[in-house]
PDB file of N, CA and C in Angstrom:
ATOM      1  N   UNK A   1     -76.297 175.208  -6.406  1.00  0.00           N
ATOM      2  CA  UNK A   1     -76.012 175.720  -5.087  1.00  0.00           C
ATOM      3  C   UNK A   1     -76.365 174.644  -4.063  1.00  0.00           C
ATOM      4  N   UNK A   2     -75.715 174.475  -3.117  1.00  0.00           N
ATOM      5  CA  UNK A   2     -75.340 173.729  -2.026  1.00  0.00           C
ATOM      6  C   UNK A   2     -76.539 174.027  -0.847  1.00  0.00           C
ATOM      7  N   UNK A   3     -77.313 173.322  -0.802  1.00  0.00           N
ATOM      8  CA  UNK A   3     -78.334 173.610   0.472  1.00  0.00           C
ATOM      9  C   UNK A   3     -77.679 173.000   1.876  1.00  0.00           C
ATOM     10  N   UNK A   4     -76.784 173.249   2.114  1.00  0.00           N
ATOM     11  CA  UNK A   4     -75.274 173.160   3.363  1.00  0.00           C
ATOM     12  C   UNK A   4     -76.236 173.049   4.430  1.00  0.00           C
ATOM     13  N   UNK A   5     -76.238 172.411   5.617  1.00  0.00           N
ATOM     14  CA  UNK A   5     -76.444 173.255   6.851  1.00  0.00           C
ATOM     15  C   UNK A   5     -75.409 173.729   7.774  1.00  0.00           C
ATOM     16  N   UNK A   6     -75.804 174.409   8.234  1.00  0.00           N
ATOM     17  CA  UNK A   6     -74.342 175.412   9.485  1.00  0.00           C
ATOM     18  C   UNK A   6     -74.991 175.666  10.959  1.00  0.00           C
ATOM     19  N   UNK A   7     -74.093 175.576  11.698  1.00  0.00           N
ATOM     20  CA  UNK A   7     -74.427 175.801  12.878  1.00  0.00           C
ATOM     21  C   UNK A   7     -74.002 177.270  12.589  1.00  0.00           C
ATOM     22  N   UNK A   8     -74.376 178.351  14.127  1.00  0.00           N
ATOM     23  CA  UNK A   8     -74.143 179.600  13.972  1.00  0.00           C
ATOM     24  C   UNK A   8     -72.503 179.926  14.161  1.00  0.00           C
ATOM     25  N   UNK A   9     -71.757 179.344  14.676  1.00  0.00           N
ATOM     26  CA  UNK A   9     -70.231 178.735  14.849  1.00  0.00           C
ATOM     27  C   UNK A   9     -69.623 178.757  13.550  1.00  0.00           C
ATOM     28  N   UNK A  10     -69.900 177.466  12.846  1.00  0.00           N
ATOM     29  CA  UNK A  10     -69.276 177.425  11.380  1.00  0.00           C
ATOM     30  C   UNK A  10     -69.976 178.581  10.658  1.00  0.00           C
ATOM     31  N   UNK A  11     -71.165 179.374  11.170  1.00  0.00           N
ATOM     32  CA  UNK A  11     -71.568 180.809   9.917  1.00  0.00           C
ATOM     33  C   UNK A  11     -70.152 181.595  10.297  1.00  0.00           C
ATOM     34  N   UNK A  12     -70.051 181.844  11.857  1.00  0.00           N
ATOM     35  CA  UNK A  12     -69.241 183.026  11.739  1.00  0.00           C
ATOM     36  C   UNK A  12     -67.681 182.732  11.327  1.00  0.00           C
ATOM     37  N   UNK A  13     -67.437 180.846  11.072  1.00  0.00           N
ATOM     38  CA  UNK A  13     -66.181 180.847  10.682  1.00  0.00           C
ATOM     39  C   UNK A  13     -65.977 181.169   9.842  1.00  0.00           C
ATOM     40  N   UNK A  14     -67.005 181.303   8.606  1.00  0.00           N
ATOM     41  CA  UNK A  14     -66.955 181.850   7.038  1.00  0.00           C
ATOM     42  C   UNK A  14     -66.713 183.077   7.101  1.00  0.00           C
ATOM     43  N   UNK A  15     -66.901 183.973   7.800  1.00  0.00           N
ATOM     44  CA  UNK A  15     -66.697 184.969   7.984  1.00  0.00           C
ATOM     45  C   UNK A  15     -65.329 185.252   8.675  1.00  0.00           C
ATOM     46  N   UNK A  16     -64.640 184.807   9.435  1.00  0.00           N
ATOM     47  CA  UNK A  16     -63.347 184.546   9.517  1.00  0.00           C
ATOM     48  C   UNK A  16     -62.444 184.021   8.599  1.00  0.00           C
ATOM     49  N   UNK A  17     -62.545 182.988   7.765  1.00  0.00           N
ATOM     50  CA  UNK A  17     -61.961 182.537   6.983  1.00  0.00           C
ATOM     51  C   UNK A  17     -62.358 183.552   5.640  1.00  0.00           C
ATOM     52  N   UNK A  18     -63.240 184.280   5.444  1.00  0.00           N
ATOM     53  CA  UNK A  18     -63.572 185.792   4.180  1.00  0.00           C
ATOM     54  C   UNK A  18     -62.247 186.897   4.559  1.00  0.00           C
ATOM     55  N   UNK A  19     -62.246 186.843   6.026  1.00  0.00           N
ATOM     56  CA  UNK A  19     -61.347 187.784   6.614  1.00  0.00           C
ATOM     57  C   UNK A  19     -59.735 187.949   5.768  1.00  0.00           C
ATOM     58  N   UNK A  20     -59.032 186.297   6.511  1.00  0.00           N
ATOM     59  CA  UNK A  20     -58.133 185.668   6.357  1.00  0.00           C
ATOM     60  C   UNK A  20     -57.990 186.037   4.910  1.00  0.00           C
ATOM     61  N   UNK A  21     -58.619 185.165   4.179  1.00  0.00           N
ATOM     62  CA  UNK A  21     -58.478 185.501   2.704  1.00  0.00           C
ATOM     63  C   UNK A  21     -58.304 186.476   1.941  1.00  0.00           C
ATOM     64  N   UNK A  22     -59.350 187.703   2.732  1.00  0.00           N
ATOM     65  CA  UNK A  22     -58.829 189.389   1.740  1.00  0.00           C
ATOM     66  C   UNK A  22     -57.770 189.216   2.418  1.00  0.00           C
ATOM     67  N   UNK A  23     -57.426 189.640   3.725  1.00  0.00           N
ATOM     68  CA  UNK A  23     -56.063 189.831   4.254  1.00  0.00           C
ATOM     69  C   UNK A  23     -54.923 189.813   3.408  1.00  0.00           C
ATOM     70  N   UNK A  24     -54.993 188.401   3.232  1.00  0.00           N
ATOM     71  CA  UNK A  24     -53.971 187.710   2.231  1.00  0.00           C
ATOM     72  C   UNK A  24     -53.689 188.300   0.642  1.00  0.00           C
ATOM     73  N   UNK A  25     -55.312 188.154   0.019  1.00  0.00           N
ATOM     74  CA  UNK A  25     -55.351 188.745  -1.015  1.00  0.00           C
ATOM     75  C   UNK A  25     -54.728 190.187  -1.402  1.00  0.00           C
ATOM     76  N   UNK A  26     -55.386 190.929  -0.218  1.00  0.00           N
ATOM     77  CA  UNK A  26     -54.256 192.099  -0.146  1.00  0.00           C
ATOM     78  C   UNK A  26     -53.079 192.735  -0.301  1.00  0.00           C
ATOM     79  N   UNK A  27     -52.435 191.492   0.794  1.00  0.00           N
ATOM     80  CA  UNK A  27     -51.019 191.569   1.019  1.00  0.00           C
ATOM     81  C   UNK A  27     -50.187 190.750  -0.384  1.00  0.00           C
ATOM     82  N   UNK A  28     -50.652 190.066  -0.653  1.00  0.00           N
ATOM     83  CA  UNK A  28     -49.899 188.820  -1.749  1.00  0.00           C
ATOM     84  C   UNK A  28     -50.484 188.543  -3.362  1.00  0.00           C
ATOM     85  N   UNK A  29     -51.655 188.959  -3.485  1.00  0.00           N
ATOM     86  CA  UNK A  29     -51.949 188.540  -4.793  1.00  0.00           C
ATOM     87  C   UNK A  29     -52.672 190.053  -5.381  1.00  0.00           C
ATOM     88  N   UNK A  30     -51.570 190.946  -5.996  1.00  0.00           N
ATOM     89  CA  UNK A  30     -52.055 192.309  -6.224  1.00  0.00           C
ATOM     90  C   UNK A  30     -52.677 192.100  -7.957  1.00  0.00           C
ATOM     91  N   UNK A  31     -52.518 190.944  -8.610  1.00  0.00           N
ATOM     92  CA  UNK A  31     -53.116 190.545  -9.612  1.00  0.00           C
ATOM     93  C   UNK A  31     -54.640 190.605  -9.502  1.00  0.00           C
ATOM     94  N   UNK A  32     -55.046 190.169  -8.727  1.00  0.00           N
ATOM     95  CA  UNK A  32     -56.234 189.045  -8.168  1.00  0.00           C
ATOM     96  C   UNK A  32     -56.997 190.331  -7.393  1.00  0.00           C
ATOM     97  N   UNK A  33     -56.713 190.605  -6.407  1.00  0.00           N
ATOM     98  CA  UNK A  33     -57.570 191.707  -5.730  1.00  0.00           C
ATOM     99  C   UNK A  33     -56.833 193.398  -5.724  1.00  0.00           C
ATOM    100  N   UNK A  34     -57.990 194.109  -6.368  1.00  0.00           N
ATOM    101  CA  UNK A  34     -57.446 195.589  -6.603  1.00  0.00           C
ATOM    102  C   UNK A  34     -56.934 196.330  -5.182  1.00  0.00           C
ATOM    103  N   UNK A  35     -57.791 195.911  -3.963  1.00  0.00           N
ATOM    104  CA  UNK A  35     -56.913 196.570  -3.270  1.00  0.00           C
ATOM    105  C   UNK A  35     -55.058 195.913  -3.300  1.00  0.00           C
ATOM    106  N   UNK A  36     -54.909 194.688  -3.455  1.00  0.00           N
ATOM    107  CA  UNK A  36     -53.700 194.143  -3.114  1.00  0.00           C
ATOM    108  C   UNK A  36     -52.971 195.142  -4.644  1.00  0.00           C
ATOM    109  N   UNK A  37     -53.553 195.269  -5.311  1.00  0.00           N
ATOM    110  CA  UNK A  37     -52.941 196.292  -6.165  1.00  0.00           C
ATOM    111  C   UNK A  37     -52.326 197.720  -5.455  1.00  0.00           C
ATOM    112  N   UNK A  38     -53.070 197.997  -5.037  1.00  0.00           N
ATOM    113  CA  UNK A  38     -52.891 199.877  -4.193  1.00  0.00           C
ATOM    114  C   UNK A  38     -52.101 199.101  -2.937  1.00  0.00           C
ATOM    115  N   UNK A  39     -52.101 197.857  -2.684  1.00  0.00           N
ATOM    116  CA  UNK A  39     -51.218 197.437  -1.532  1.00  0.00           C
ATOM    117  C   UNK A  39     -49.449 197.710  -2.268  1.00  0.00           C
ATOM    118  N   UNK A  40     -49.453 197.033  -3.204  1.00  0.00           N
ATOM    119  CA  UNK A  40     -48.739 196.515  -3.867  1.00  0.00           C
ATOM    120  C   UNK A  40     -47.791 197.840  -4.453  1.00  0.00           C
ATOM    121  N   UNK A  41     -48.598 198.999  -5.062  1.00  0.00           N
ATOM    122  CA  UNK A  41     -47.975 200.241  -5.549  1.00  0.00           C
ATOM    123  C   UNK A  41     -47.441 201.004  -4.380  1.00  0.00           C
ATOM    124  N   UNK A  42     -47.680 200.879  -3.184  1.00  0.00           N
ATOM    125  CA  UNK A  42     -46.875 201.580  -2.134  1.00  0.00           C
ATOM    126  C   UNK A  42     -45.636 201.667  -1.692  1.00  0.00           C
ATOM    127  N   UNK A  43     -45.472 200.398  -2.657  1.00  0.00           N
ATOM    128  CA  UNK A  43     -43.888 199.973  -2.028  1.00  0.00           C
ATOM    129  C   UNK A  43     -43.132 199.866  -0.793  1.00  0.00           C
ATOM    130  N   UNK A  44     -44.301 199.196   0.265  1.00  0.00           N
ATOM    131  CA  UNK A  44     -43.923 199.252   1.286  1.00  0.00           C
ATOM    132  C   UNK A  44     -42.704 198.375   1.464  1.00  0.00           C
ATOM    133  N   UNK A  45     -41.749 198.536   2.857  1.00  0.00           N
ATOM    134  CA  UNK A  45     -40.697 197.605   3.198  1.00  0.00           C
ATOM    135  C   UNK A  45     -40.821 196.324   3.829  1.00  0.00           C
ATOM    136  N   UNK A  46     -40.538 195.448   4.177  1.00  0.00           N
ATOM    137  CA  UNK A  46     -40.999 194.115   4.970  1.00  0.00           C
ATOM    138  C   UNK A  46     -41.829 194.050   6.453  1.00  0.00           C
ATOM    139  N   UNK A  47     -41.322 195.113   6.834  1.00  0.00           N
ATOM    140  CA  UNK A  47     -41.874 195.933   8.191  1.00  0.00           C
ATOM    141  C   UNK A  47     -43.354 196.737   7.815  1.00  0.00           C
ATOM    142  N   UNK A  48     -43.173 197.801   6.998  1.00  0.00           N
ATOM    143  CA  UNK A  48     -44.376 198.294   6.852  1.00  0.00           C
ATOM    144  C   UNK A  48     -45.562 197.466   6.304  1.00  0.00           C
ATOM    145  N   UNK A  49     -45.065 196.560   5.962  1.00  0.00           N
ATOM    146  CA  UNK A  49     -46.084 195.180   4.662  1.00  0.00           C
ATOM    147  C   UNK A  49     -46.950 194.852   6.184  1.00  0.00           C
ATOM    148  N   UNK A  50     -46.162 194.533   7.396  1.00  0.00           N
ATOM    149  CA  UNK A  50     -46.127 193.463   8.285  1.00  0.00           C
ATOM    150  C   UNK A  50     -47.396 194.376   9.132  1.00  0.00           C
ATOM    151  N   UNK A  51     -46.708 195.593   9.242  1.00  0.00           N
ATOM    152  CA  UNK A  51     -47.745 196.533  10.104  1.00  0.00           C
ATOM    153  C   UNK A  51     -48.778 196.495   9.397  1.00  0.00           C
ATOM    154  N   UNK A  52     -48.900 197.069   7.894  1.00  0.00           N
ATOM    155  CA  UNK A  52     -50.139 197.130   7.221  1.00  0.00           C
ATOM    156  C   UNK A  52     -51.581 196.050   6.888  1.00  0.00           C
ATOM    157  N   UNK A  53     -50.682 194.722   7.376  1.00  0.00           N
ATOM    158  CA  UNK A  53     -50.962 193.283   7.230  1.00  0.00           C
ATOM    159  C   UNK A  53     -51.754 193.608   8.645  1.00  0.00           C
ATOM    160  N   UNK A  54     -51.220 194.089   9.487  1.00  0.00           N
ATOM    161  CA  UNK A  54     -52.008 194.186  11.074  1.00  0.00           C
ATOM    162  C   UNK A  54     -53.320 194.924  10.761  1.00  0.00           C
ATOM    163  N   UNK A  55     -52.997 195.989  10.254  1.00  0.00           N
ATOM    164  CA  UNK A  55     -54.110 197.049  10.433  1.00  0.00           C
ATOM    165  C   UNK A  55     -55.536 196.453   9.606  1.00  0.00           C
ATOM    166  N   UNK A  56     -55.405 196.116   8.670  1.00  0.00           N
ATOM    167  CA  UNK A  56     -56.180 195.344   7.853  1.00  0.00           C
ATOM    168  C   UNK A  56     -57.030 194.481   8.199  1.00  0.00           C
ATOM    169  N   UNK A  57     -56.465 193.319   9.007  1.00  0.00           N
ATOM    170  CA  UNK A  57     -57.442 192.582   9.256  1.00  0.00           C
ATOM    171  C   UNK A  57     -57.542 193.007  10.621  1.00  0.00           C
ATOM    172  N   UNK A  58     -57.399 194.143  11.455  1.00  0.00           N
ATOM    173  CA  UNK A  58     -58.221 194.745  12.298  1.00  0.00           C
ATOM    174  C   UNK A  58     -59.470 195.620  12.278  1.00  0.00           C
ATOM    175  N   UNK A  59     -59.056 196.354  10.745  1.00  0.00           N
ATOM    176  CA  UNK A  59     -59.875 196.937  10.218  1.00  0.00           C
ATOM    177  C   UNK A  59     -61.182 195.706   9.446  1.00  0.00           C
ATOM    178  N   UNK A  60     -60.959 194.299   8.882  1.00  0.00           N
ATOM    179  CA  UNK A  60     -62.155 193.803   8.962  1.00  0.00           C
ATOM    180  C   UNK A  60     -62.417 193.128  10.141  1.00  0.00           C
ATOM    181  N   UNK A  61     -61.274 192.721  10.508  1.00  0.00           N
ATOM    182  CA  UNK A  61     -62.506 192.353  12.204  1.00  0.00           C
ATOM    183  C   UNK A  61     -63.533 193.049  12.404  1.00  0.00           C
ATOM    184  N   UNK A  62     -63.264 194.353  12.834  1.00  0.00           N
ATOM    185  CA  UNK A  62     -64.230 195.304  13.181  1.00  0.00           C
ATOM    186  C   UNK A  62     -65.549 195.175  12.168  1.00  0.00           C
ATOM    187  N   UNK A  63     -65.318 195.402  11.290  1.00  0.00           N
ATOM    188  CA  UNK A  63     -66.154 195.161   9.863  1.00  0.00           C
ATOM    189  C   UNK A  63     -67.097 194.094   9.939  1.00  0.00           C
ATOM    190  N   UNK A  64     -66.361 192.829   9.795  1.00  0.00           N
ATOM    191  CA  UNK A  64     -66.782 192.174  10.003  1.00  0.00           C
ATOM    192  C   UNK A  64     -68.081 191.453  11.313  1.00  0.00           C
ATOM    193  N   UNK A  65     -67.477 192.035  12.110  1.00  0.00           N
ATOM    194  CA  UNK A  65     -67.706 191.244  13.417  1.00  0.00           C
ATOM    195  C   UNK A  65     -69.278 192.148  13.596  1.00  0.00           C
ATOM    196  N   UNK A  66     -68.793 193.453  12.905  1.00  0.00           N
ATOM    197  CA  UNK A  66     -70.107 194.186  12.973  1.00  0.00           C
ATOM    198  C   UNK A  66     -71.714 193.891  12.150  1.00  0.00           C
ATOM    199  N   UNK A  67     -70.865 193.465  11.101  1.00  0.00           N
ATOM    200  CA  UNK A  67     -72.111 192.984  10.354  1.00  0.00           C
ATOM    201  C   UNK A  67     -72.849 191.554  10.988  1.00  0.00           C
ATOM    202  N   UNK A  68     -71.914 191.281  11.493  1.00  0.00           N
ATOM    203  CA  UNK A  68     -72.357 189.691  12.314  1.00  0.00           C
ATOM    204  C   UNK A  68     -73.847 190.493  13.316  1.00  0.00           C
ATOM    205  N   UNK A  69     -73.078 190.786  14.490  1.00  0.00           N
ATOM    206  CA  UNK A  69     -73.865 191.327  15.036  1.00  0.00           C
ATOM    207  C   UNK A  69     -75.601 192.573  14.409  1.00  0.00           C
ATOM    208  N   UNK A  70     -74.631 192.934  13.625  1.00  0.00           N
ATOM    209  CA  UNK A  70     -76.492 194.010  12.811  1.00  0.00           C
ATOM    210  C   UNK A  70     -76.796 192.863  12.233  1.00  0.00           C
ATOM    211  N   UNK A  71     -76.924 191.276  11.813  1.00  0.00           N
ATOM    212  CA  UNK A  71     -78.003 190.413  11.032  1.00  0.00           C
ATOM    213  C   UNK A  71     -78.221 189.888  12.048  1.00  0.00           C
ATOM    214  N   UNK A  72     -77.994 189.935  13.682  1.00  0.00           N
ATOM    215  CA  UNK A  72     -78.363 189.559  14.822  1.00  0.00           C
ATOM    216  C   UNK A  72     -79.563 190.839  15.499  1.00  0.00           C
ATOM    217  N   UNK A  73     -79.155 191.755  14.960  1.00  0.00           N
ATOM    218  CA  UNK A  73     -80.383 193.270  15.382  1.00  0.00           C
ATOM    219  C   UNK A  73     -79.741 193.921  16.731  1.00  0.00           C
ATOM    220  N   UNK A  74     -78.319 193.312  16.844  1.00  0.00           N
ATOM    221  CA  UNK A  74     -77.721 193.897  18.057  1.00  0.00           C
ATOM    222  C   UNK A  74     -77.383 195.134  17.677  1.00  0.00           C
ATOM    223  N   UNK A  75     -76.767 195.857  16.372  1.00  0.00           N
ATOM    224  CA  UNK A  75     -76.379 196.681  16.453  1.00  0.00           C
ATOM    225  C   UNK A  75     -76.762 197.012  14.977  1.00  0.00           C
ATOM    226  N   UNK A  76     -77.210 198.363  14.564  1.00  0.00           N
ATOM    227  CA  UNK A  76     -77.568 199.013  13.745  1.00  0.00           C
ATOM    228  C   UNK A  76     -76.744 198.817  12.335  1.00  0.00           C
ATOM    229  N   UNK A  77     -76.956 198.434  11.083  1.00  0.00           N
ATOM    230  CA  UNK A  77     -76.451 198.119   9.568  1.00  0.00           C
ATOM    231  C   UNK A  77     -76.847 199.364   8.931  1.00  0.00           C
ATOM    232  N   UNK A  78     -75.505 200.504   9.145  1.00  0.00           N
ATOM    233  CA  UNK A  78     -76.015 201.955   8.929  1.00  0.00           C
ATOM    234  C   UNK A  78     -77.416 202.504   9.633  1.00  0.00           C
ATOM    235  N   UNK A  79     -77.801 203.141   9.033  1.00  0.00           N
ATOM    236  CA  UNK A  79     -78.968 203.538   9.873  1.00  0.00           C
ATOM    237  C   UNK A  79     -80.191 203.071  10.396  1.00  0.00           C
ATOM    238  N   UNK A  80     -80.359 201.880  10.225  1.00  0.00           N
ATOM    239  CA  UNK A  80     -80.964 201.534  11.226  1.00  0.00           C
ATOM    240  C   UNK A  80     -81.263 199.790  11.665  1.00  0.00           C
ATOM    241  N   UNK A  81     -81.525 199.891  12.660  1.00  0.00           N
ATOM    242  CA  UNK A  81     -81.167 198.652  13.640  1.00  0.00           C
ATOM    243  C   UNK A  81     -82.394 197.913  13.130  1.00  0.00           C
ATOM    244  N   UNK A  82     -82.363 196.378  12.813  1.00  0.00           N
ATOM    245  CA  UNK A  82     -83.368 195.336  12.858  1.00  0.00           C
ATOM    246  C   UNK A  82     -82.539 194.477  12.573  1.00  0.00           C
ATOM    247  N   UNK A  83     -83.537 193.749  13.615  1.00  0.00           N
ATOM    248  CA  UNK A  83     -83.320 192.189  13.836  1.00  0.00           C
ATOM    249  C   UNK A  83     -83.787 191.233  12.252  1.00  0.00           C
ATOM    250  N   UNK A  84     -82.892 190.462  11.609  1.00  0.00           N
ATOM    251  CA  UNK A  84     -82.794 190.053  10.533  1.00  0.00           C
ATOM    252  C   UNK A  84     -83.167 188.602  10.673  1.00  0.00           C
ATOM    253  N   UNK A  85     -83.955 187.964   9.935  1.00  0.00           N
ATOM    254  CA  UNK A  85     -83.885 186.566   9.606  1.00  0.00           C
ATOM    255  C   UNK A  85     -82.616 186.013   8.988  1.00  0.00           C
ATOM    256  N   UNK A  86     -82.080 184.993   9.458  1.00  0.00           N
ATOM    257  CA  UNK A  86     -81.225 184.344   8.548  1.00  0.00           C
ATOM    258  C   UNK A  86     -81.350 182.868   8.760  1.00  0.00           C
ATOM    259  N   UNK A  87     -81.748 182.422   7.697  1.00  0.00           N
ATOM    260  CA  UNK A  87     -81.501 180.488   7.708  1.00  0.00           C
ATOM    261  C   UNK A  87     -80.268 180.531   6.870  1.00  0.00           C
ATOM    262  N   UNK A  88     -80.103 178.846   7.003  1.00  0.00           N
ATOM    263  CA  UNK A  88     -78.931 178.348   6.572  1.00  0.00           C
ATOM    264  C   UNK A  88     -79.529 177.472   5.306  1.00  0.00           C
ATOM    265  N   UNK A  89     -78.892 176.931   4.327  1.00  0.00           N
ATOM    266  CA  UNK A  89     -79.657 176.213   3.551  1.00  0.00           C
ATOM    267  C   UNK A  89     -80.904 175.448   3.937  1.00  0.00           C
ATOM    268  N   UNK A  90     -80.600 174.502   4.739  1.00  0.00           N
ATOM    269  CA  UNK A  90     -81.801 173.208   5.283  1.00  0.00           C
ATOM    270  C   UNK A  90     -82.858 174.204   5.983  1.00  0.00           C
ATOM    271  N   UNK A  91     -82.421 175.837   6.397  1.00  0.00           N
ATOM    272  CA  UNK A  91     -83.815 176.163   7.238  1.00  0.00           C
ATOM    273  C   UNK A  91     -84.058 176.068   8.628  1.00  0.00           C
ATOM    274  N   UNK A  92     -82.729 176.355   8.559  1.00  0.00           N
ATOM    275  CA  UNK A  92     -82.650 176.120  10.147  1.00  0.00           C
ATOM    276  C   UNK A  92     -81.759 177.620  10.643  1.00  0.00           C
ATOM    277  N   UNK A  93     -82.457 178.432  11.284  1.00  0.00           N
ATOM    278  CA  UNK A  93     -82.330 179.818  12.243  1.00  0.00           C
ATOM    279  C   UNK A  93     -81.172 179.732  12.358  1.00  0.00           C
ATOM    280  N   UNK A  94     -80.561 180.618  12.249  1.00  0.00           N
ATOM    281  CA  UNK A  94     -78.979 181.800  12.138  1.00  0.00           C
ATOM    282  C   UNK A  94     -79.208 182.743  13.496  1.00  0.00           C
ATOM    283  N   UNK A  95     -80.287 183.265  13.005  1.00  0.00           N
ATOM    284  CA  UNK A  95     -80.987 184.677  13.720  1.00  0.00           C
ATOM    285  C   UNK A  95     -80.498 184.385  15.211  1.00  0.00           C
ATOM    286  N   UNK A  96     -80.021 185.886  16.093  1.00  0.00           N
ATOM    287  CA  UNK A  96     -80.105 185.764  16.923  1.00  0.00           C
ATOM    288  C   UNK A  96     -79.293 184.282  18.071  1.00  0.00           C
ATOM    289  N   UNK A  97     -78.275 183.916  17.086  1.00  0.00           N
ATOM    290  CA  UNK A  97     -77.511 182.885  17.950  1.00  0.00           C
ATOM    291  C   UNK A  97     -75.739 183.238  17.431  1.00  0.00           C
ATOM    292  N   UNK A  98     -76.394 184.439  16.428  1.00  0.00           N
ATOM    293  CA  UNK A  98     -74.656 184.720  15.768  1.00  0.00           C
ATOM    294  C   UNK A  98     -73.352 185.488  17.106  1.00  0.00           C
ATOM    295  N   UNK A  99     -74.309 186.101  17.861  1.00  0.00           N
ATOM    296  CA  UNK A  99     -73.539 187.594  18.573  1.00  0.00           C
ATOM    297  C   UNK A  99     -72.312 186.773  19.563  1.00  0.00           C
ATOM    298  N   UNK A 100     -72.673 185.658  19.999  1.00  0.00           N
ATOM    299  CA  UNK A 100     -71.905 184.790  20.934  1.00  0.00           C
ATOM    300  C   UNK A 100     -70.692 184.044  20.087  1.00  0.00           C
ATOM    301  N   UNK A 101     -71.202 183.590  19.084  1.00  0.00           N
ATOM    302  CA  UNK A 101     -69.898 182.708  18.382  1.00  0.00           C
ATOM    303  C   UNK A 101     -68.567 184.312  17.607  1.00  0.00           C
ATOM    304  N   UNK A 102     -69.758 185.067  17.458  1.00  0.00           N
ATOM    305  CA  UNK A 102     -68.682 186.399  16.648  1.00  0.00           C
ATOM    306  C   UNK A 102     -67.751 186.868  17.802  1.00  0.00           C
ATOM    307  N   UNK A 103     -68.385 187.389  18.895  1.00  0.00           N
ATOM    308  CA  UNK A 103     -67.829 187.233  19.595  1.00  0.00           C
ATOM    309  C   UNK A 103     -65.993 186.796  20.136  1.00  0.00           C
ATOM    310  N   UNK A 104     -66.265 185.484  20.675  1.00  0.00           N
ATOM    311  CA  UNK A 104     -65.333 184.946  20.629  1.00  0.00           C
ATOM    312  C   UNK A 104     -64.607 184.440  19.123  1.00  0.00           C
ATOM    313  N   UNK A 105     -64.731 184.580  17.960  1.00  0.00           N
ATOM    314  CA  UNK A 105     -63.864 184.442  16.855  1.00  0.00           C
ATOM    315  C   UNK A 105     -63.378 186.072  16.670  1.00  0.00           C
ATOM    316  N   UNK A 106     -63.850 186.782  16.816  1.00  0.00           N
ATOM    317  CA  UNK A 106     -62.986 188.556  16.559  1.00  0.00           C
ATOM    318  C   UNK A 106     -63.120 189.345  17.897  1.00  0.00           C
ATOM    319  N   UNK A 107     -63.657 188.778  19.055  1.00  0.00           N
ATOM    320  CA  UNK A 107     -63.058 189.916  19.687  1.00  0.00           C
ATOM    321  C   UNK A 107     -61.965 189.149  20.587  1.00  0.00           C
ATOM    322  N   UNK A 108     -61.765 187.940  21.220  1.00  0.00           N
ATOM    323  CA  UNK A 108     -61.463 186.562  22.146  1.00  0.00           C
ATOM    324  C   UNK A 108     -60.071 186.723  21.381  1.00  0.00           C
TER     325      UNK A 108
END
């Protein structure tokens, strides 16, 4: 394993680029990821693929963007709210610098 360092920027791009990827996985590789399976058995039309392709990665934005924020202690990770430590490999604080970069990558 990779002792990486990250600014809080490139954390939440991983998390954008996790996004991107189910998205995809979803929509295109029903081998590979089971939901893209239950995507895949619906038989949607080119249109409905396109809408469903929307809803999805709105539905992890949200997801996403949320968990960003609860390992920041902004907002509650189910029931209940704390502020989380997070380093990056080298040890260098995550905590509390995520809510601004998430931010502008899922809501901007």
């Amino acid at each position: 394993m990779t002792k990486a360092s990250l600014t809080p920027e490139e954390f939440v791009q991983e998390f954008v680029a996790l996004k991107d990827g189910l998205v995809q996985g979803y929509m295109n590789a029903p081998n590979l990821f089971p939901g893209g399976a239950a995507v895949d058995a619906l038989g949607l039309s080119s249109e409905q693929r396109t809408a469903l392709s929307g809803v999805l990665d709105t539905i992890l934005k949200d997801a996403l963007y949320t968990v960003l924020l609860a390992l920041d202690g902004e907002v509650p990770l189910g029931a209940r709210q704390i502020a989380y430590t997070l380093r990056d490999g080298q040890g260098n604080l995550l905590s509390g610098l995520l809510a601004g970069p998430a931010f502008e990558a899922f809501q901007e």
